[in-house]
C-alpha atoms as a PDB file:
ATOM      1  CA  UNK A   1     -13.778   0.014   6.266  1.00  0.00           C
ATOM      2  CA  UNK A   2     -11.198   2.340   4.651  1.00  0.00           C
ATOM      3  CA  UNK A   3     -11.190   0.199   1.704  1.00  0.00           C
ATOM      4  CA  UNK A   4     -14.305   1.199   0.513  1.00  0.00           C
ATOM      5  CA  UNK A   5     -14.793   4.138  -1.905  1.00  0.00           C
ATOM      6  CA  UNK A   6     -17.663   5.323  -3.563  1.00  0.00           C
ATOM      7  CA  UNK A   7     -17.321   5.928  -7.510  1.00  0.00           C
ATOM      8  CA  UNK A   8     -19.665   8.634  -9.109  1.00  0.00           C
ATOM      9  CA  UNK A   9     -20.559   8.223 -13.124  1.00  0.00           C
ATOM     10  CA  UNK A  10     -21.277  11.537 -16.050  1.00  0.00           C
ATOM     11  CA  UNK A  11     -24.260  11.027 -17.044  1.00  0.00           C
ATOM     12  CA  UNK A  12     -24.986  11.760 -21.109  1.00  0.00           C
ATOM     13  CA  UNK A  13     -28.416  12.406 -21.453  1.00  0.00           C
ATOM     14  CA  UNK A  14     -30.362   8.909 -21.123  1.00  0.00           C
ATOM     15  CA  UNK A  15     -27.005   6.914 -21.459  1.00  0.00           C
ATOM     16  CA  UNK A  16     -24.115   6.370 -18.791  1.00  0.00           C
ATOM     17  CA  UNK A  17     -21.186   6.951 -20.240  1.00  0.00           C
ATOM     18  CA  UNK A  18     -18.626   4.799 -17.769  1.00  0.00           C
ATOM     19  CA  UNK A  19     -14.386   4.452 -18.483  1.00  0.00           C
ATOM     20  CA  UNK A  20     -13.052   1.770 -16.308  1.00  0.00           C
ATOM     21  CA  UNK A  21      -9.746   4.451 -15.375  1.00  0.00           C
ATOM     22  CA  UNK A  22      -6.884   3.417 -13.617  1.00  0.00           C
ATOM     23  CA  UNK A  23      -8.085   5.041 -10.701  1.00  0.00           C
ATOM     24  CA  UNK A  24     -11.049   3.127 -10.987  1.00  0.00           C
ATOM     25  CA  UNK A  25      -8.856  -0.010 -11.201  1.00  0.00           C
ATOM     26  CA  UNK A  26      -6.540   0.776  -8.326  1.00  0.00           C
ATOM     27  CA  UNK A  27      -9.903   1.598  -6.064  1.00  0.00           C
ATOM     28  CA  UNK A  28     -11.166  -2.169  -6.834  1.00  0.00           C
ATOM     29  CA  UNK A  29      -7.598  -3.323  -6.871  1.00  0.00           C
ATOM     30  CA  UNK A  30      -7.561  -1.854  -2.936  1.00  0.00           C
ATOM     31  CA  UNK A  31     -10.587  -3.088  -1.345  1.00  0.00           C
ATOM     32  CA  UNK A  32      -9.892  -6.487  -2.920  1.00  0.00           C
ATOM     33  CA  UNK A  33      -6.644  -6.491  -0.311  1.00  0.00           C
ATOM     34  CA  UNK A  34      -9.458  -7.406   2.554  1.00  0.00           C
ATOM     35  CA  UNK A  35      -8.811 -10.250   4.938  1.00  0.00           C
ATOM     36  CA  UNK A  36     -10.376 -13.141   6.669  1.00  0.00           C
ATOM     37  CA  UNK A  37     -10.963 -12.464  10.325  1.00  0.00           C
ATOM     38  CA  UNK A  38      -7.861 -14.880  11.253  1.00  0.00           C
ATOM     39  CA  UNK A  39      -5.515 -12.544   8.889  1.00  0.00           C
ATOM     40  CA  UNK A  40      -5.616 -14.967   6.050  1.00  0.00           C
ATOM     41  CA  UNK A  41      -5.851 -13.805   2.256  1.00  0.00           C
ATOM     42  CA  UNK A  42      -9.242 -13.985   0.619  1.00  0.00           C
ATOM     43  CA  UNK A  43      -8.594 -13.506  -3.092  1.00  0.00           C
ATOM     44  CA  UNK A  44      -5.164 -14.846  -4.173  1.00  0.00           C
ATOM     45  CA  UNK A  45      -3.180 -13.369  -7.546  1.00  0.00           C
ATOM     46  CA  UNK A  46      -3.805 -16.999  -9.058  1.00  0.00           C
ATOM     47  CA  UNK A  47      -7.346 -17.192  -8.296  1.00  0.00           C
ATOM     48  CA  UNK A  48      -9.558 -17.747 -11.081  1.00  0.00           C
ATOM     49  CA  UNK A  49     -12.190 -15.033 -11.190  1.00  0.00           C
ATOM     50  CA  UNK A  50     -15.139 -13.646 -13.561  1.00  0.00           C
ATOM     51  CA  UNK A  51     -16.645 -10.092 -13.621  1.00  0.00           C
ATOM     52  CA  UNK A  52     -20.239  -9.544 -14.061  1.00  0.00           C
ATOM     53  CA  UNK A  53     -22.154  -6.448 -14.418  1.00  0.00           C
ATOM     54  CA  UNK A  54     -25.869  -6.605 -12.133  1.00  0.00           C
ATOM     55  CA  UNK A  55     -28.399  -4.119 -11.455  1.00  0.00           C
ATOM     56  CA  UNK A  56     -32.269  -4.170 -10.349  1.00  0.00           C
ATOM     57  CA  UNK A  57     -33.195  -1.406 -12.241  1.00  0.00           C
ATOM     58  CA  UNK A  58     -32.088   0.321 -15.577  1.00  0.00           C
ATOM     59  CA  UNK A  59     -30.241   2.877 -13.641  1.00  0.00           C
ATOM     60  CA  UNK A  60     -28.380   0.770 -11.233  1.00  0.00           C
ATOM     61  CA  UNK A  61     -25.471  -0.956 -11.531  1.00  0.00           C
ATOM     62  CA  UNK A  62     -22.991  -2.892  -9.313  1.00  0.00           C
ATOM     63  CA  UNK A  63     -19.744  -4.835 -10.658  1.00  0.00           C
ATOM     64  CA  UNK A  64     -19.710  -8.424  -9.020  1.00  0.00           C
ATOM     65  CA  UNK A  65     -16.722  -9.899  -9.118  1.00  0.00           C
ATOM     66  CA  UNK A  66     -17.102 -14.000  -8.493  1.00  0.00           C
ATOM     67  CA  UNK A  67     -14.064 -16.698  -7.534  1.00  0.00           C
ATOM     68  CA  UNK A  68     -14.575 -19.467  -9.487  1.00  0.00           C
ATOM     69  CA  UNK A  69     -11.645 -21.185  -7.435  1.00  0.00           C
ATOM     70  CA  UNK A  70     -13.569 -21.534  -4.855  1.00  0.00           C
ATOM     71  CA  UNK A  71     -16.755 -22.992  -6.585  1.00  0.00           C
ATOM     72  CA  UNK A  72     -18.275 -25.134  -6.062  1.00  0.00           C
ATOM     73  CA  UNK A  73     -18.936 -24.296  -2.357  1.00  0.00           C
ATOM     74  CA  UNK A  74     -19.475 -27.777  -0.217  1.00  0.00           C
ATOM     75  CA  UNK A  75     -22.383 -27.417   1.760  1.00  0.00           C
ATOM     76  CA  UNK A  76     -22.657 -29.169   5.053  1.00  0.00           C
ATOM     77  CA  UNK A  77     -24.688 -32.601   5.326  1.00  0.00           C
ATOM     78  CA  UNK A  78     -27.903 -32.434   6.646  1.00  0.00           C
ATOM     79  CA  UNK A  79     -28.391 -32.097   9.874  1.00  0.00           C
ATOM     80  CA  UNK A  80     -29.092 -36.213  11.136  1.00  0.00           C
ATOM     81  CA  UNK A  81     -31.738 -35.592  13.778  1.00  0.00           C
ATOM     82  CA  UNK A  82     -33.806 -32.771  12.144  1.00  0.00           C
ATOM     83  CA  UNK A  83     -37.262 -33.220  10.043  1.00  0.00           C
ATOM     84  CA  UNK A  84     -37.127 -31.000   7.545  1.00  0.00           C
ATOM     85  CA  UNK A  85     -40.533 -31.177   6.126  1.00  0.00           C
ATOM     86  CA  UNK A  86     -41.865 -30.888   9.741  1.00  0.00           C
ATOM     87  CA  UNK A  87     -38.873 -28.454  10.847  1.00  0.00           C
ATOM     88  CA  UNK A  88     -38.538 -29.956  13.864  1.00  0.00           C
ATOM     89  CA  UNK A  89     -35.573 -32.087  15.960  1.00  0.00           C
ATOM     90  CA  UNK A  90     -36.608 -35.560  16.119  1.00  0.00           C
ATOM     91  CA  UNK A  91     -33.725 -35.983  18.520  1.00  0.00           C
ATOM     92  CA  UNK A  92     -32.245 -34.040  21.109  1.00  0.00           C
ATOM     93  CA  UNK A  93     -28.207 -34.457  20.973  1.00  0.00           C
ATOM     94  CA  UNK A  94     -27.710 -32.842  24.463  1.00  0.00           C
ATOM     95  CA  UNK A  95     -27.894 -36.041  26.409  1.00  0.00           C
ATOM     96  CA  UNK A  96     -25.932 -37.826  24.023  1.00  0.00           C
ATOM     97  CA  UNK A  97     -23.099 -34.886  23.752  1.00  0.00           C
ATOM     98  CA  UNK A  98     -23.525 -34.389  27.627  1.00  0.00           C
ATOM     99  CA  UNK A  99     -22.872 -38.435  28.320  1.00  0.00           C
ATOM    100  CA  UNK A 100     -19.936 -38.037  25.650  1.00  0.00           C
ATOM    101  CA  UNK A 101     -18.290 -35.366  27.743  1.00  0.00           C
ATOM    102  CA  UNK A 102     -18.399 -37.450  30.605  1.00  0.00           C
ATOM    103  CA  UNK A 103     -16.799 -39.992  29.056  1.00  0.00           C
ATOM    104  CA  UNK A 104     -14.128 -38.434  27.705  1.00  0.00           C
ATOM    105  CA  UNK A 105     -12.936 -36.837  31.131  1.00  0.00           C
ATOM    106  CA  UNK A 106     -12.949 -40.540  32.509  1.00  0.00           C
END
């Protein structure tokens, strides 16, 4: 985790007074470098991206930084042998997958 670094703010009386300095820049710049766990590259220079600035409270702030190239994110079908207003398996799969197997070494 040598990527990440921790940025402190000045404070002027109620208001915080933030520059976005090229240090600042380079640290974000830095940690953006990460990988996937196979060695591929998350964020790409052609990647479409937005910046947003969050917070729960007045005080806090965190930058979020979102990847609009990879939006919208598919999400998997649902599973085929689940209930999900009784969140339960109305099938089991392991004799099917099981029998499969067999199969397959024949």
């Amino acid at each position: 985790m040598d990527n990440i670094s921790t940025l402190s703010f000045n404070k002027v009386g109620s208001i915080q007074e933030v520059k976005l300095t090229q240090e600042i820049i380079d640290k974000i710049q830095e940690a953006m470098l990460h990988t996937k766990k196979d060695g591929s590259i998350n964020w790409k220079d052609e990647d479409e991206i937005v910046v947003q600035l969050a917070g729960t409270f007045a005080a806090d702030r965190f930058i979020v930084i979102k990847n609009r190239t990879k939006d919208p994110v598919v999400s998997a079908e649902p599973h085929p042998h689940f209930d999900y207003e009784k969140k339960v398996f109305t099938k089991d799969g392991r004799e099917e997958y099981m029998k499969e197997q067999k199969e397959n070494k024949k």
